[in-house]
N, C-alpha and C. Protein backbone atom coordinates (compact mmCIF):
# COMPACT_ATOMS: atom_id res chain seq x y z
N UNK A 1 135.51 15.76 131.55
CA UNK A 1 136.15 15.81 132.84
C UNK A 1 135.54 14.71 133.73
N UNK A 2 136.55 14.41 134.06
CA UNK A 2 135.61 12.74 135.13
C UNK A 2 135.58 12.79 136.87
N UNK A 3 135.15 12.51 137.37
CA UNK A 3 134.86 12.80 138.62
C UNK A 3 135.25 11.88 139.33
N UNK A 4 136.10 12.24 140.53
CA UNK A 4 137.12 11.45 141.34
C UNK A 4 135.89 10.67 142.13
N UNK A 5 136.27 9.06 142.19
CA UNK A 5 135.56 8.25 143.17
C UNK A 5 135.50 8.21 144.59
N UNK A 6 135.25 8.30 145.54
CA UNK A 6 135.19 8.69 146.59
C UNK A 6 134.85 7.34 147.61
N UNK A 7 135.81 7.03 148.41
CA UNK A 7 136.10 6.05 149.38
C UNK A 7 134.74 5.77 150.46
N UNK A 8 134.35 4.70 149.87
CA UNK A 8 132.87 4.15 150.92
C UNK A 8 133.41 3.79 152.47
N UNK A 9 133.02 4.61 153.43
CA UNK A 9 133.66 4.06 154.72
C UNK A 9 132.89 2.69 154.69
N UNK A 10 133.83 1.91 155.70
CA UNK A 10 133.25 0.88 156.39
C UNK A 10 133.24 -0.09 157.66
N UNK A 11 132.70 -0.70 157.87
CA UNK A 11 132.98 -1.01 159.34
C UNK A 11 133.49 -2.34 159.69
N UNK A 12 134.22 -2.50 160.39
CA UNK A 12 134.95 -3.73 160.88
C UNK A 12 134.79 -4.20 162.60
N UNK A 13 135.21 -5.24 162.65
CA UNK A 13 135.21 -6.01 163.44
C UNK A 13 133.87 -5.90 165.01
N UNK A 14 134.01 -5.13 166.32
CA UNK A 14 133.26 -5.12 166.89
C UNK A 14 131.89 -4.17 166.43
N UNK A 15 132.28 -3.33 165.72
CA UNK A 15 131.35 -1.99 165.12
C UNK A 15 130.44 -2.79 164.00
N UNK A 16 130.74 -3.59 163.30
CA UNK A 16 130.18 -4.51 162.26
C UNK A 16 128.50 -5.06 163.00
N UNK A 17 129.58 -5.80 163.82
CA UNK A 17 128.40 -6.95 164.50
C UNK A 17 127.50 -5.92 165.15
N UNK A 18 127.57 -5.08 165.76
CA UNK A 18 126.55 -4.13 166.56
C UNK A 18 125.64 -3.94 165.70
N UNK A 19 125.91 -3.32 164.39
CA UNK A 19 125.27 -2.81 163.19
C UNK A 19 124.29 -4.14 162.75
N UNK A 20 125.40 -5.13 162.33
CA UNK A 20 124.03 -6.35 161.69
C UNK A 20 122.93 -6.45 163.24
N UNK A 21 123.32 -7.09 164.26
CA UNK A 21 122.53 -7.37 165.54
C UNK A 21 121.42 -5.93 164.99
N UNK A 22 121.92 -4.67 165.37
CA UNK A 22 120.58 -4.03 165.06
C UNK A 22 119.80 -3.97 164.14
N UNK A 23 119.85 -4.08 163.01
CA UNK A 23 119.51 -4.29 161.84
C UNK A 23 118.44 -5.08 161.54
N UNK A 24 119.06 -6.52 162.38
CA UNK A 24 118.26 -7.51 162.08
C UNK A 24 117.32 -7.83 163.27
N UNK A 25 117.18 -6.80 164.02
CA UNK A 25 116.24 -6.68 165.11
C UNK A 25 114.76 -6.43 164.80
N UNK A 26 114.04 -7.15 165.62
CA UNK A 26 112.35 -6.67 165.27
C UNK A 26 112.17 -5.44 165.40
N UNK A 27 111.23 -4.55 165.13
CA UNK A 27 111.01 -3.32 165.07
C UNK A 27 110.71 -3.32 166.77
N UNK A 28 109.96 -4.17 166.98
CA UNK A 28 109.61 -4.21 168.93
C UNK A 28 110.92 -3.69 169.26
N UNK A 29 112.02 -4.76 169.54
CA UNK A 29 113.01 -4.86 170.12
C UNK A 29 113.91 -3.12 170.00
N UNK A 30 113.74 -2.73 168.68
CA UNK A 30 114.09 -1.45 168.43
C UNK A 30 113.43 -0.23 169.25
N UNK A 31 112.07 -0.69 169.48
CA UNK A 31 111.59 0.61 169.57
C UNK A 31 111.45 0.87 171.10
N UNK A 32 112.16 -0.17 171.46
CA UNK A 32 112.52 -0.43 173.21
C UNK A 32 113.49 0.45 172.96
N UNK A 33 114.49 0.56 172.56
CA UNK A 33 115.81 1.47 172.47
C UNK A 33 115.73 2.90 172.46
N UNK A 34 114.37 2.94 172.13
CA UNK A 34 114.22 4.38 171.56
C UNK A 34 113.77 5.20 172.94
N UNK A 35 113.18 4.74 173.38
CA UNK A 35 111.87 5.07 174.60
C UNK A 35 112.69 5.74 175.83
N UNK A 36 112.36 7.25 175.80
CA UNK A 36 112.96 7.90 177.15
C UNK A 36 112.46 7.99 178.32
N UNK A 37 113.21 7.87 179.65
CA UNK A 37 112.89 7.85 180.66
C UNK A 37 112.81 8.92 181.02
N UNK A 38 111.62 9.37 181.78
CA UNK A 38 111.51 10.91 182.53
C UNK A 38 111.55 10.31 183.96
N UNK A 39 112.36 11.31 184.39
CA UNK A 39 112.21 10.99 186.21
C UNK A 39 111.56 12.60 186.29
N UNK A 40 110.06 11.89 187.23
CA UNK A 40 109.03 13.11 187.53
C UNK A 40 109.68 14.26 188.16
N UNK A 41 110.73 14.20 188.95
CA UNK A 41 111.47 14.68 190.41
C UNK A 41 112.20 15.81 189.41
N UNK A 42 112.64 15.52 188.11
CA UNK A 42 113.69 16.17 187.38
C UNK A 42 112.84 17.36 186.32
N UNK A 43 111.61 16.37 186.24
CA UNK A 43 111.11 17.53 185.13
C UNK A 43 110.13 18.85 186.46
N UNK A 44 110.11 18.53 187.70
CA UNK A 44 109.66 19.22 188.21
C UNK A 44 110.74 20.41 188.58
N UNK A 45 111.58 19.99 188.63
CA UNK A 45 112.85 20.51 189.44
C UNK A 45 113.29 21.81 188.26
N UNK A 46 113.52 21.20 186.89
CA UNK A 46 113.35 21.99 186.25
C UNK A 46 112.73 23.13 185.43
N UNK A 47 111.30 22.86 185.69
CA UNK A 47 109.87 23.44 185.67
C UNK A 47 109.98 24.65 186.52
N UNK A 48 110.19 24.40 187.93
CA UNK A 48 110.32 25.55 188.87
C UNK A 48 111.19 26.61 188.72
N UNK A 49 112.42 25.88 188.55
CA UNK A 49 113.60 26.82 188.17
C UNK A 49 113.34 28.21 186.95
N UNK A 50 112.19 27.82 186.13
CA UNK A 50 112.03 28.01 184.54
C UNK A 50 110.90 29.26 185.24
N UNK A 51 110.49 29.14 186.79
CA UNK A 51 109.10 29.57 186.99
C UNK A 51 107.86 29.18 186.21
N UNK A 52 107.51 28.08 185.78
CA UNK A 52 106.84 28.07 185.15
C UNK A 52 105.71 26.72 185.92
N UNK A 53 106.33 27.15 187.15
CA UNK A 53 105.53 26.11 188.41
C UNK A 53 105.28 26.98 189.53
């Protein structure tokens, strides 16, 4: 019994280039992308609410 091949998605035109550009990015440049911003005002705001301030 043989097993049906199954269709590799892939990406085209603007979705392509995003993909190589990241790809071929330094790990620096990446790990800028990654990095979350806390606004102090928000984690307090939510802290209180939680009572846990």
């Amino acid at each position: 019994m043989a097993l049906e091949i199954k269709a590799i998605p892939t990406l085209h035109g603007e979705a392509a280039e995003r993909f190589i550009k990241l790809a071929e990015a330094s790990p620096e440049e990446r790990s800028k992308r990654r990095k979350i911003k806390i606004d102090i005002s928000v984690v307090d705001k939510v802290l209180r609410k939680a009572g846990l301030v």
